[in-house]
C-alpha atoms as a PDB file:
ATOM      1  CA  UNK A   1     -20.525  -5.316   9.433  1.00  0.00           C
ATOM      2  CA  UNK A   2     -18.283  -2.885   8.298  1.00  0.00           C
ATOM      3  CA  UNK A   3     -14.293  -2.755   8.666  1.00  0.00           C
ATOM      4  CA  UNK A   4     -12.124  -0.140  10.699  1.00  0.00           C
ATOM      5  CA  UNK A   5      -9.586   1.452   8.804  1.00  0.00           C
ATOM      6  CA  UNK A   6      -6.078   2.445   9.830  1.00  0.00           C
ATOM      7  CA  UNK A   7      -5.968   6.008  10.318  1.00  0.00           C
ATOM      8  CA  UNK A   8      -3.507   7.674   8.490  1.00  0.00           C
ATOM      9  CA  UNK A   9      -2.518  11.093   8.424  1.00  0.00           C
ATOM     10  CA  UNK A  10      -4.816  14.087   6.600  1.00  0.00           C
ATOM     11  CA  UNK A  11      -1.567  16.595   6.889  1.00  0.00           C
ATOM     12  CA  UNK A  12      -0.176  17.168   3.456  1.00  0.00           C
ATOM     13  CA  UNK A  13       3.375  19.317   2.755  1.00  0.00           C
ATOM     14  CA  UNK A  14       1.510  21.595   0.029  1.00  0.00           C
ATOM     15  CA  UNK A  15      -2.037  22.059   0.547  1.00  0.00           C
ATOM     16  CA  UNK A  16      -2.213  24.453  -2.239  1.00  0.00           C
ATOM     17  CA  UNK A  17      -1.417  21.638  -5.153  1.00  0.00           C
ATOM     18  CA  UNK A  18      -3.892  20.529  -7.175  1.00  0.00           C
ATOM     19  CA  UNK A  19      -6.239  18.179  -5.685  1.00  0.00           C
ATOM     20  CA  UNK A  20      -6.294  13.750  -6.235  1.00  0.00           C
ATOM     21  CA  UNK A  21      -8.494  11.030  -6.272  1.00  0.00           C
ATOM     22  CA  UNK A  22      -5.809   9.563  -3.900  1.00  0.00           C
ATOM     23  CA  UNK A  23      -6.342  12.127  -1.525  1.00  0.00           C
ATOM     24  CA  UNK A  24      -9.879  11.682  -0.860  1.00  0.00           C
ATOM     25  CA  UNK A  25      -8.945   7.845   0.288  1.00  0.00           C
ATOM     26  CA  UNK A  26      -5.880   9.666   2.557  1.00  0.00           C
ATOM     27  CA  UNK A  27      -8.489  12.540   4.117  1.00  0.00           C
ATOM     28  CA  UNK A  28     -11.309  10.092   5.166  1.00  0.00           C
ATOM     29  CA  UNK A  29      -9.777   7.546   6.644  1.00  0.00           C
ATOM     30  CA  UNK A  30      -7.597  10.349   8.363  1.00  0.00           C
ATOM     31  CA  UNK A  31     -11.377  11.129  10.053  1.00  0.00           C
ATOM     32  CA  UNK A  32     -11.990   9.781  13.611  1.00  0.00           C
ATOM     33  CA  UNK A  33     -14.196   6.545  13.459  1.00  0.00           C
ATOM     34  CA  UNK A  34     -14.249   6.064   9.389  1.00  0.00           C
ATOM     35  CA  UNK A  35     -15.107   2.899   8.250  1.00  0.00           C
ATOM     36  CA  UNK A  36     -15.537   1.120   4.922  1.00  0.00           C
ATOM     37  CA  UNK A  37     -19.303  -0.216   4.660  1.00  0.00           C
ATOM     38  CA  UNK A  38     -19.060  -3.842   4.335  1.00  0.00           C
ATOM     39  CA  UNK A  39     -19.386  -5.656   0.781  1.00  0.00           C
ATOM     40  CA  UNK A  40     -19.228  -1.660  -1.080  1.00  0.00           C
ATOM     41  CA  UNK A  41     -18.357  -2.060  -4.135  1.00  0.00           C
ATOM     42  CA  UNK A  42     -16.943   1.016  -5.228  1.00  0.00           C
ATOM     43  CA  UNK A  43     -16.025   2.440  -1.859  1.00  0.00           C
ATOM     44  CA  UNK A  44     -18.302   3.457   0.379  1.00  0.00           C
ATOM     45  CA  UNK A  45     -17.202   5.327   3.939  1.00  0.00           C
ATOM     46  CA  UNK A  46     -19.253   5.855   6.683  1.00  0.00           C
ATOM     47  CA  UNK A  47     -19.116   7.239  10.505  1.00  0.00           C
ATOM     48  CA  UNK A  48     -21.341   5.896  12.862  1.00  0.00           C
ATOM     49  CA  UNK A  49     -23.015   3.536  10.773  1.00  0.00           C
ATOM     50  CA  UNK A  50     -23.725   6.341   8.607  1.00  0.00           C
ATOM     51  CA  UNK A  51     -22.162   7.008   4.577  1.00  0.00           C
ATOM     52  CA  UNK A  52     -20.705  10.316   3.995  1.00  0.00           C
ATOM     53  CA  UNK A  53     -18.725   9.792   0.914  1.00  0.00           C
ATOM     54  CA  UNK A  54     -18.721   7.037  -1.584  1.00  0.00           C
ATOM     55  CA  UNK A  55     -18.040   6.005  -4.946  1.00  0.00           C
ATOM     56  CA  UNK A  56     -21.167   5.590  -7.280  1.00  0.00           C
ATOM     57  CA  UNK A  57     -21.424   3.291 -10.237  1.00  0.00           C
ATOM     58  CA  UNK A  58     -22.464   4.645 -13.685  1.00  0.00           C
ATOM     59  CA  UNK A  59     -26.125   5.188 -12.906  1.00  0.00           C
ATOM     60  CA  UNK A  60     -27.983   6.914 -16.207  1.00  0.00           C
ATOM     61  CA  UNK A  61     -29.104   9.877 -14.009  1.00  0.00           C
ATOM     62  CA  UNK A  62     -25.610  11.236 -14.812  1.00  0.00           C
ATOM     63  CA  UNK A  63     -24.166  10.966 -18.523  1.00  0.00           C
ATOM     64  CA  UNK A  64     -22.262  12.754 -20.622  1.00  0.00           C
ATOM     65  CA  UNK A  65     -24.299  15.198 -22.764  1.00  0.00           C
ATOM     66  CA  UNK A  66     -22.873  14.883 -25.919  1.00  0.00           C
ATOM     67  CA  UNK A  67     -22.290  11.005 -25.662  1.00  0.00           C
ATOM     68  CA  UNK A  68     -24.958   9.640 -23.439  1.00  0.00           C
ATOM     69  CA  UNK A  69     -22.228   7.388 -21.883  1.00  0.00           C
ATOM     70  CA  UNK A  70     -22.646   7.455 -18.545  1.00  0.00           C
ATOM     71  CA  UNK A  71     -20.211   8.794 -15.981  1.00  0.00           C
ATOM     72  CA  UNK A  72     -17.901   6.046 -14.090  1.00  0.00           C
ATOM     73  CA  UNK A  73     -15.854   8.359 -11.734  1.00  0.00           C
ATOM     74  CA  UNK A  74     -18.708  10.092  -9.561  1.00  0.00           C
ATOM     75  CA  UNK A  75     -18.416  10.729  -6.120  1.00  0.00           C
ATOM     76  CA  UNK A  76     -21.177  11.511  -4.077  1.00  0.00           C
ATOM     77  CA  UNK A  77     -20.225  13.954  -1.118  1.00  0.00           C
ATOM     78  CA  UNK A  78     -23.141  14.572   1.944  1.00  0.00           C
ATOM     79  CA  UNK A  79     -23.342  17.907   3.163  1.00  0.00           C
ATOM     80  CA  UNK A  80     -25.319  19.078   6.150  1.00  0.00           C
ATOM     81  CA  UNK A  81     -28.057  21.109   4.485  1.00  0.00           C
ATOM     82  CA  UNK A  82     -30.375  21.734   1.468  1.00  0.00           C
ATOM     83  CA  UNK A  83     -29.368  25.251   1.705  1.00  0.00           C
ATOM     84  CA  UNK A  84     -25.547  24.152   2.179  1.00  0.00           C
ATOM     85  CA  UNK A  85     -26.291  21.915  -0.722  1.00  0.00           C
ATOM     86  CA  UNK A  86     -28.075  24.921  -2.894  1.00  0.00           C
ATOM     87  CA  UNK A  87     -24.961  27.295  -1.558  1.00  0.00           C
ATOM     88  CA  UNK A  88     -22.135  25.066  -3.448  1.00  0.00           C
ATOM     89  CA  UNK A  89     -24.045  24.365  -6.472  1.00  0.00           C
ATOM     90  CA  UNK A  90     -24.697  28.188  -6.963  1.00  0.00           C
ATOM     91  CA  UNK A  91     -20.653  28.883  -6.691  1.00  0.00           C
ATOM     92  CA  UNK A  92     -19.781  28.601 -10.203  1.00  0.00           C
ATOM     93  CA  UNK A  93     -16.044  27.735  -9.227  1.00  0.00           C
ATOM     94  CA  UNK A  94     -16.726  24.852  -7.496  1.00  0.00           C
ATOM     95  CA  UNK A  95     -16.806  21.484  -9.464  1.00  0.00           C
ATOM     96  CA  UNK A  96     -19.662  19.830  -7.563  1.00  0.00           C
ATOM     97  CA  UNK A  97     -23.261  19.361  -9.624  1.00  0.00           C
ATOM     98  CA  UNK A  98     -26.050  17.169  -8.729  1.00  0.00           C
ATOM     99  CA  UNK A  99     -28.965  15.302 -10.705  1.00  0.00           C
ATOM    100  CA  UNK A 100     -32.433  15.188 -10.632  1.00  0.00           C
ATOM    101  CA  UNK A 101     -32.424  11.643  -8.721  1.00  0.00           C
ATOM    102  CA  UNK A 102     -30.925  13.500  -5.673  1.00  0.00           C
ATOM    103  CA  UNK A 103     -33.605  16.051  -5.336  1.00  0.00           C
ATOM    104  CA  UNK A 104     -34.230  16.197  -1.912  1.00  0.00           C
ATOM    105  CA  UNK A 105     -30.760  14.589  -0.902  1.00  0.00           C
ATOM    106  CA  UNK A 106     -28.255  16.897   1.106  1.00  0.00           C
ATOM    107  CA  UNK A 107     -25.745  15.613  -0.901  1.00  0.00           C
ATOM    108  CA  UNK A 108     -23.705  16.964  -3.826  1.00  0.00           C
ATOM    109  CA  UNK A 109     -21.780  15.053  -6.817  1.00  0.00           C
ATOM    110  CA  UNK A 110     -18.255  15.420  -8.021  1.00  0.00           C
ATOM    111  CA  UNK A 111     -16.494  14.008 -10.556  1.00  0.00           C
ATOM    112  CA  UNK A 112     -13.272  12.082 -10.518  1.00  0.00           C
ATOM    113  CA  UNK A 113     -11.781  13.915 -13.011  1.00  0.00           C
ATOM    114  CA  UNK A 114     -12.641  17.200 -12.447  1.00  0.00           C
ATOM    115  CA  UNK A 115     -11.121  16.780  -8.444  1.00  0.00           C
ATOM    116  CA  UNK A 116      -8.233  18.715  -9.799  1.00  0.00           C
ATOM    117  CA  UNK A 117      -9.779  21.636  -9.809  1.00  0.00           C
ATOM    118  CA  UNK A 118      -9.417  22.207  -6.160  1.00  0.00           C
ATOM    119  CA  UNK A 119      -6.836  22.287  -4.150  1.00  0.00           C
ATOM    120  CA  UNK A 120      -5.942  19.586  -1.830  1.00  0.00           C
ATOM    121  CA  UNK A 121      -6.742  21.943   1.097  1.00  0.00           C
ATOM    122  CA  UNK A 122     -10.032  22.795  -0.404  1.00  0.00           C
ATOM    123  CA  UNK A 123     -11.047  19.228  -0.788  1.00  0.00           C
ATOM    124  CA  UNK A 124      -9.978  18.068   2.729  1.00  0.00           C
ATOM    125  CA  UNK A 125     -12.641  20.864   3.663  1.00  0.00           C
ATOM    126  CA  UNK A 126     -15.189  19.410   1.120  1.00  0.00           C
ATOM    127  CA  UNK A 127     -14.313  15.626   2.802  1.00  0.00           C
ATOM    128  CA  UNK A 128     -14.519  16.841   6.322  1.00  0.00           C
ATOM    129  CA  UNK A 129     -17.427  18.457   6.264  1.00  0.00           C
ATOM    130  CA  UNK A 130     -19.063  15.267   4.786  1.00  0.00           C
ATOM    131  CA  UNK A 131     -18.171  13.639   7.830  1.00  0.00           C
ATOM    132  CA  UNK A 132     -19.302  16.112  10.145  1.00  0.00           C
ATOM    133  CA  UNK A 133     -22.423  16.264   8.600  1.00  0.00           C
ATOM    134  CA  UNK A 134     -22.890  12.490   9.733  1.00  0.00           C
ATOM    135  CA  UNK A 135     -21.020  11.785  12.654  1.00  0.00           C
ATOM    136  CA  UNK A 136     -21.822  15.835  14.071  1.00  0.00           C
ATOM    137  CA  UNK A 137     -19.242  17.721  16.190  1.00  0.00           C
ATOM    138  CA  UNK A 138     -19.257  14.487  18.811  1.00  0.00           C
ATOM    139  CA  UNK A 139     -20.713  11.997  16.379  1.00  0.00           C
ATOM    140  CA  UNK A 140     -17.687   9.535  16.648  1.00  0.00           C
ATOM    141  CA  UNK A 141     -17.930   9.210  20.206  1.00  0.00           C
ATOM    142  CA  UNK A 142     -20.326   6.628  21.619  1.00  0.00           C
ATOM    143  CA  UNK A 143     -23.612   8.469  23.411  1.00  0.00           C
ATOM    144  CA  UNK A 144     -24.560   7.184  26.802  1.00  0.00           C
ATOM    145  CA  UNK A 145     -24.874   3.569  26.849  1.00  0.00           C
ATOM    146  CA  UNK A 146     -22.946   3.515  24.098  1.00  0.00           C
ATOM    147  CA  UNK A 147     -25.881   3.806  21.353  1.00  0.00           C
ATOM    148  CA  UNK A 148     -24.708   5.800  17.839  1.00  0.00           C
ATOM    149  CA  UNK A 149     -26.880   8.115  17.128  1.00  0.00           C
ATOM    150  CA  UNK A 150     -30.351   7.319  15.031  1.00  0.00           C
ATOM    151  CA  UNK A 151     -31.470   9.059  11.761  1.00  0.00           C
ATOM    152  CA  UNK A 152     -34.943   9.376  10.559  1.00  0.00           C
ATOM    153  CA  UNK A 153     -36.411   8.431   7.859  1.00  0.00           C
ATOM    154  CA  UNK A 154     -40.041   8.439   5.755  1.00  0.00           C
ATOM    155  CA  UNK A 155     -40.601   5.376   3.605  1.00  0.00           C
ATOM    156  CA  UNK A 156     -42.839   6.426   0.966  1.00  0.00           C
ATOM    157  CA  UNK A 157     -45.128   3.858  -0.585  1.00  0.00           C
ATOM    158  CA  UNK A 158     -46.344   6.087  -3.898  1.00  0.00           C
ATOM    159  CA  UNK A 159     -49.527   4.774  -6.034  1.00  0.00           C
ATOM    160  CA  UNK A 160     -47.973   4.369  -9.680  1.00  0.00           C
ATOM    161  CA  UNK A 161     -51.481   3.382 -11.263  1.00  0.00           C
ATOM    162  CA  UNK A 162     -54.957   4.868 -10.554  1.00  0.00           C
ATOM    163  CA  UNK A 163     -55.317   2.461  -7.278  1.00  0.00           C
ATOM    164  CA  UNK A 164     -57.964   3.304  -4.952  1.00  0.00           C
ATOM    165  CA  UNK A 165     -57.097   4.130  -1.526  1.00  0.00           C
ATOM    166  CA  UNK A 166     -58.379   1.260   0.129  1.00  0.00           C
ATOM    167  CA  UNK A 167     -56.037  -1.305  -1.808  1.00  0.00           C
ATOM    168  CA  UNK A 168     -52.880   0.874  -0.949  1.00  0.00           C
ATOM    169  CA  UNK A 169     -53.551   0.775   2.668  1.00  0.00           C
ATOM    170  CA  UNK A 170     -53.759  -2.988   2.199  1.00  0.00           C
ATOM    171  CA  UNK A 171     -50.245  -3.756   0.367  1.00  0.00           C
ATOM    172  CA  UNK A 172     -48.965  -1.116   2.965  1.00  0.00           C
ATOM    173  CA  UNK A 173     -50.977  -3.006   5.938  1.00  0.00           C
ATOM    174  CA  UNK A 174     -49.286  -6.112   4.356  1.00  0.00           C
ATOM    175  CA  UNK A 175     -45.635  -5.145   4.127  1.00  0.00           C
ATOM    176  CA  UNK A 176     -46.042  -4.006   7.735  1.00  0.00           C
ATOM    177  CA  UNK A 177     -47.241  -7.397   8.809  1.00  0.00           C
ATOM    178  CA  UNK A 178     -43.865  -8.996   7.063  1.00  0.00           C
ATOM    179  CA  UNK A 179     -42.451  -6.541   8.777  1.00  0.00           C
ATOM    180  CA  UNK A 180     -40.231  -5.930   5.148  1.00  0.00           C
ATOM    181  CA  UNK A 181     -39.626  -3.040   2.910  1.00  0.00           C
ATOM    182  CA  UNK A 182     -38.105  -2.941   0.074  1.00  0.00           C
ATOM    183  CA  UNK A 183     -35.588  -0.273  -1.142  1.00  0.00           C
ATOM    184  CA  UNK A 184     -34.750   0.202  -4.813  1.00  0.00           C
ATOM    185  CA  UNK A 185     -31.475  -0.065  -5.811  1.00  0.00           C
ATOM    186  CA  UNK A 186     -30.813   3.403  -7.261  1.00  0.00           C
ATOM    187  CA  UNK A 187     -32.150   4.999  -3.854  1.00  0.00           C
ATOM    188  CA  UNK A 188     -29.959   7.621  -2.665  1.00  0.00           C
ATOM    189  CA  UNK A 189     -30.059   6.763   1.192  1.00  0.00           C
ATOM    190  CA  UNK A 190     -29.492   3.266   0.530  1.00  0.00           C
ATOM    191  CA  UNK A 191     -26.013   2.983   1.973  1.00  0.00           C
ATOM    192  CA  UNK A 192     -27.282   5.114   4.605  1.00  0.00           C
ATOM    193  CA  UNK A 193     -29.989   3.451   6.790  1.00  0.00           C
ATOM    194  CA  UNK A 194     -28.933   1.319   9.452  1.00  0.00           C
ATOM    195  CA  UNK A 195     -30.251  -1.219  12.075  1.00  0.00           C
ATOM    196  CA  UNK A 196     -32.462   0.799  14.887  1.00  0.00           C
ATOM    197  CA  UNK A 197     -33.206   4.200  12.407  1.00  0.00           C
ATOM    198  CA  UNK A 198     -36.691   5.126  12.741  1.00  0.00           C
ATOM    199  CA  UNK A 199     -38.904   5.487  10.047  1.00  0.00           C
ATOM    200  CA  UNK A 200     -42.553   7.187   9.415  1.00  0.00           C
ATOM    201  CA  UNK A 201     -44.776   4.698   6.471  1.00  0.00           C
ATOM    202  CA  UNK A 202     -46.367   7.274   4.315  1.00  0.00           C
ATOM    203  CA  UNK A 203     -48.637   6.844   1.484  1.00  0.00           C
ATOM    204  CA  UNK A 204     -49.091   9.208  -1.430  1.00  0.00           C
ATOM    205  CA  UNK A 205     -52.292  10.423  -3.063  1.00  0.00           C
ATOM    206  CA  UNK A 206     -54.564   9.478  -3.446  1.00  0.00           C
ATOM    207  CA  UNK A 207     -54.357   8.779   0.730  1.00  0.00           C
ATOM    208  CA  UNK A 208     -51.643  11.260   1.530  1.00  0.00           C
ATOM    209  CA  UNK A 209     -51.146  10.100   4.904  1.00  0.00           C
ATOM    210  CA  UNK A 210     -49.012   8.347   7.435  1.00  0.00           C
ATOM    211  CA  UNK A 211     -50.319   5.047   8.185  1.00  0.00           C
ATOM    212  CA  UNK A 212     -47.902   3.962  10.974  1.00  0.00           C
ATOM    213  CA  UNK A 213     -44.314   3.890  11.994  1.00  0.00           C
ATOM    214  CA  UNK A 214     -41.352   1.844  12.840  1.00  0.00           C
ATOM    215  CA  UNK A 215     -37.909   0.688  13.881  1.00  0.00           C
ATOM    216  CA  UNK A 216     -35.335  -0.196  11.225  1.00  0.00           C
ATOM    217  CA  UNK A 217     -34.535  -4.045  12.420  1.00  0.00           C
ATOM    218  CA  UNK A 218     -31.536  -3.890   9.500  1.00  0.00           C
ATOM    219  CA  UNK A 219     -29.389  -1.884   6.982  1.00  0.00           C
ATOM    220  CA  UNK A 220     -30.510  -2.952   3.159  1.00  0.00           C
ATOM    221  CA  UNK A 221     -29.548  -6.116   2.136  1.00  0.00           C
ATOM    222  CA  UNK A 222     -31.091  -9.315  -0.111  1.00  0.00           C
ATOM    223  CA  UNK A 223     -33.762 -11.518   0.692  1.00  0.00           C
ATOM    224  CA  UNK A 224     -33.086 -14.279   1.610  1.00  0.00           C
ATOM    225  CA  UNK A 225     -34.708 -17.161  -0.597  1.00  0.00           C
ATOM    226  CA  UNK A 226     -37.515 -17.446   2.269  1.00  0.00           C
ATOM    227  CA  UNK A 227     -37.831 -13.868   2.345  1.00  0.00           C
ATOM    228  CA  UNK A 228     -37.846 -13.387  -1.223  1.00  0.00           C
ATOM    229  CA  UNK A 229     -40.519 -15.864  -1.484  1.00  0.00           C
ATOM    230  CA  UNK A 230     -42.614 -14.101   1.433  1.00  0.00           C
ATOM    231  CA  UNK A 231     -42.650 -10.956  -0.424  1.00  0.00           C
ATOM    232  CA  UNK A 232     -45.654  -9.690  -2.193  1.00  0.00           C
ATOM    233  CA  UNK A 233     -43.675  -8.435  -5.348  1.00  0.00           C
ATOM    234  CA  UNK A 234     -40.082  -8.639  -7.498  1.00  0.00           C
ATOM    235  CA  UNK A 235     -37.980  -6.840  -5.274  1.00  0.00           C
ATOM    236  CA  UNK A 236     -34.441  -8.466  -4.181  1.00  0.00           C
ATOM    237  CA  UNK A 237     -33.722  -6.765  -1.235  1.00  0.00           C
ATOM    238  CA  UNK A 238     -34.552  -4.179   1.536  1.00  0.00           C
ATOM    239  CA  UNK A 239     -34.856  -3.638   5.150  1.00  0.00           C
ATOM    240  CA  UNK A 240     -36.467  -5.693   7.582  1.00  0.00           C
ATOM    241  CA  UNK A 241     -38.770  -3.661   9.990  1.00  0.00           C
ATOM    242  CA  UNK A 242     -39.520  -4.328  14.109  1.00  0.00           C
ATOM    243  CA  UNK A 243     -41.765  -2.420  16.692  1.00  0.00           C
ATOM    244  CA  UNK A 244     -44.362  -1.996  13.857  1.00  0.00           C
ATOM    245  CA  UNK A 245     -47.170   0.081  14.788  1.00  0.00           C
ATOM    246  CA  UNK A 246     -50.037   0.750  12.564  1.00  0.00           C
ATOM    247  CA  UNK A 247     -52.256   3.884  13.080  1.00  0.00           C
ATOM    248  CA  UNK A 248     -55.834   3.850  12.174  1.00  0.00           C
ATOM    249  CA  UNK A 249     -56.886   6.199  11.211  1.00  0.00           C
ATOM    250  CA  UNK A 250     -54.214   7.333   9.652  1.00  0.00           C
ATOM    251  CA  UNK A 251     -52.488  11.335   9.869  1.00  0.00           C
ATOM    252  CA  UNK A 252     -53.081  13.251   6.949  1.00  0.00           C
ATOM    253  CA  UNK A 253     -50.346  15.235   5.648  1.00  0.00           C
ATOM    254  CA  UNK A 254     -51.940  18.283   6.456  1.00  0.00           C
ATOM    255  CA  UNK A 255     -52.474  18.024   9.972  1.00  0.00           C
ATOM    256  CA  UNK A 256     -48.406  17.113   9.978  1.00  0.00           C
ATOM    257  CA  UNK A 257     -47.930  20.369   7.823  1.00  0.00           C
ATOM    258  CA  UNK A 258     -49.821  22.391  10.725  1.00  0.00           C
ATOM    259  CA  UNK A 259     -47.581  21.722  13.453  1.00  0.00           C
ATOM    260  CA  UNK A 260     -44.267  21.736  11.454  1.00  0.00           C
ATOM    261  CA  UNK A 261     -44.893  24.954   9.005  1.00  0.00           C
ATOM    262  CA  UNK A 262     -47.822  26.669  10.884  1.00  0.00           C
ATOM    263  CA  UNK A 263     -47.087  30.242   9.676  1.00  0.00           C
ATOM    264  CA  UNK A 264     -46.562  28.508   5.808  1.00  0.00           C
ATOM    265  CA  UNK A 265     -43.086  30.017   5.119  1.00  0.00           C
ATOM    266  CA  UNK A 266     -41.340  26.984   4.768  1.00  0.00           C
ATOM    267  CA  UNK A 267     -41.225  26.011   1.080  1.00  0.00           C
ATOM    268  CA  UNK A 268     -39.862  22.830   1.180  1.00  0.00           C
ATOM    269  CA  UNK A 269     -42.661  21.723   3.284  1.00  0.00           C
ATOM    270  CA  UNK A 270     -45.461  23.114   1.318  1.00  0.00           C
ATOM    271  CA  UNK A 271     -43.929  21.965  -1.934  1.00  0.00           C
ATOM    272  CA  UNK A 272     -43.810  17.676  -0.706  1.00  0.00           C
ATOM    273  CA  UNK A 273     -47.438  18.307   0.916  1.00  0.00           C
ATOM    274  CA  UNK A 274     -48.777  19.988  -2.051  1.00  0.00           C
ATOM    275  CA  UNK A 275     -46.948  17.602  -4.930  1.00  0.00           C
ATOM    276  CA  UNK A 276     -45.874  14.412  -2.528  1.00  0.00           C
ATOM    277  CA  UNK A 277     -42.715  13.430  -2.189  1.00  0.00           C
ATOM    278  CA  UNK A 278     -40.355  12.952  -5.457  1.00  0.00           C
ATOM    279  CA  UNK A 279     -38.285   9.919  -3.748  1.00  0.00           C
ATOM    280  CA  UNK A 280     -39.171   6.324  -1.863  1.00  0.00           C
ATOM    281  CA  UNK A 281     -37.158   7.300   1.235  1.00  0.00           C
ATOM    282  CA  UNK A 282     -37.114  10.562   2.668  1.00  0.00           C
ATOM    283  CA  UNK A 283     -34.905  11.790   5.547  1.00  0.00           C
ATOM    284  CA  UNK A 284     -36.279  13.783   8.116  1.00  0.00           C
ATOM    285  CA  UNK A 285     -35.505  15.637  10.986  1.00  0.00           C
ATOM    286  CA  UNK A 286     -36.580  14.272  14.624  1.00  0.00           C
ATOM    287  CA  UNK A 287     -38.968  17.050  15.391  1.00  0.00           C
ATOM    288  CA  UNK A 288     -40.658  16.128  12.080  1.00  0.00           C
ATOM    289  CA  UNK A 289     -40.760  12.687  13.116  1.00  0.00           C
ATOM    290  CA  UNK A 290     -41.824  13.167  16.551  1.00  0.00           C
ATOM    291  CA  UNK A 291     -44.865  16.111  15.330  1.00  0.00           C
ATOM    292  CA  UNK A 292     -45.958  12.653  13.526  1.00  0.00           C
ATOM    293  CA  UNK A 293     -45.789  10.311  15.917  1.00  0.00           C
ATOM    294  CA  UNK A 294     -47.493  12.906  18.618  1.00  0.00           C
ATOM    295  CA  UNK A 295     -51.017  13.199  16.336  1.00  0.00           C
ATOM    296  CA  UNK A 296     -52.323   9.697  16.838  1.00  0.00           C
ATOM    297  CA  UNK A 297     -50.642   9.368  20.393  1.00  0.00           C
ATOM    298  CA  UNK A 298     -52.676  12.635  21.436  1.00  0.00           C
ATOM    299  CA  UNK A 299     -55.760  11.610  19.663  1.00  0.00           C
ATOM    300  CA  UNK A 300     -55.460   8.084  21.581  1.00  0.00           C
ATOM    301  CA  UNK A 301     -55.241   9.898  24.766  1.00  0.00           C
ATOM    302  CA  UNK A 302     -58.757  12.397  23.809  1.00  0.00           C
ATOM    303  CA  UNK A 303     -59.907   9.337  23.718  1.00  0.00           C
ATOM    304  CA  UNK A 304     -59.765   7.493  26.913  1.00  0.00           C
END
């Protein structure tokens, strides 16, 4: 579970002075519903059950380039867009960069010690937005019934070795059955996915398909010693999965591409169906996920 945090005020005498560390603590828990996820170490903030901001430890994606020592004092900021993203890393005067183990993230990096170079107004914008882009306009208020609102996700299940086909769908078909799946520590949306997200399974080449779909039943955590013993593999920790439902046969990727890009414009599309996608979890809009889930329902229904 994660703890609510005192709100505290966002209003600062002299928004023009140079920008704090400090003050990105003040401006998000000044936001309406911030709180800290539970157990984050550094600091990680969220808005209905979703991270916007947090504090990332030295990963080796992101090092100095004369040293090699890896940063300590990044701060990863989401932001509502690819195109937002690709907007802020093209303004030279902004401070914010990004690595190649967020490709595909809306999310943009920022050093602690380069926060000075913004004003404190200018990074209140920079903190807000991050919020927004999670909890949306209404986000922090409950939706009817009191459900916050679900992301969507893609858990991709890529073939590292020359495995045939036929053995992938099987350690897929198997995780499925434990209803587990694991999620690598240095995954980007790891803070992010919570209990009752929805997620597409996909599977890369050689199958390039989705093979099924289902409920997130947790956020990421560590096996338990039962768990850990269940599961076919080394992994430590991940989500558990419920309302499993395995499609056979499966949708290939390019009957998904036909519904979402018909008219082929869209490069970010054609780029993940032509290459596969680059990271293990992918998130997704929910017409993307529902122009899935709407192949095998409508081939079911030919059917009968």
């Amino acid at each position: 579970m994660s703890s609510e945090l005192p709100r505290t005020s966002a209003e600062s005498a002299d928004g023009s002075r140079r920008a704090t560390v400090d003050d990105i603590h003040e401006i998000a828990r000044s936001l309406p519903g911030v709180k800290l996820a539970a157990d984050s170490r550094p600091t990680v903030y969220q808005v209905s059950r979703r991270s916007f901001l947090f504090f990332r430890n030295p990963r080796p994606d992101a090092v100095d380039p004369t040293t090699g020592e890896r940063y300590a004092d990044v701060i990863v900021f989401w932001v509502d867009s690819e195109f937002e993203k690709e907007a802020m890393l093209a303004d030279t005067s902004l401070p914010f960069f990004t690595t190649p183990h967020f490709d595909g993230h809306a999310s943009v990096l920022l050093r602690g010690s380069r926060v000075g170079e913004l004003t404190r107004d200018e990074l209140a914008e920079f903190v807000e937005r991050a919020w927004l882009s999670r909890a949306g306009p209404e986000g922090h208020r409950p939706l009817a019934g009191g459900a916050p609102p679900l992301t969507y996700y893609l858990l991709n299940f890529s073939n590292k070795g020359s495995v045939a086909a036929r053995e992938i769908r099987e350690k897929v078909a198997t995780l499925l059955r434990l209803k587990m799946w694991s999620v690598d520590t240095g995954e980007p949306h790891r803070a992010a996915l919570a209990e009752g997200d929805n997620a597409l399974i996909y599977v890369g080449a050689p199958l390039r398909a989705f093979v099924g779909h289902a409920r997130l039943a947790s956020a990421v955590r560590g096996w338990t010693p039962a768990e850990a013993e269940t599961y076919p593999g080394d992994s430590r920790g991940g989500v558990l999965l419920a309302d499993v439902e395995e499609w056979d046969p499966p949708v290939p990727m390019h009957a998904v591409v036909e519904r979402i890009d018909p008219t082929g414009s869209n490069p970010y599309v054609q780029v993940n169906a032509r290459n596969g996608f680059q990271n293990g979890i992918v998130q997704i809009t929910d017409h993307e996920y529902e122009a899935v889930v709407a192949v095998p329902a409508e081939t079911a229904k030919s059917r009968d």
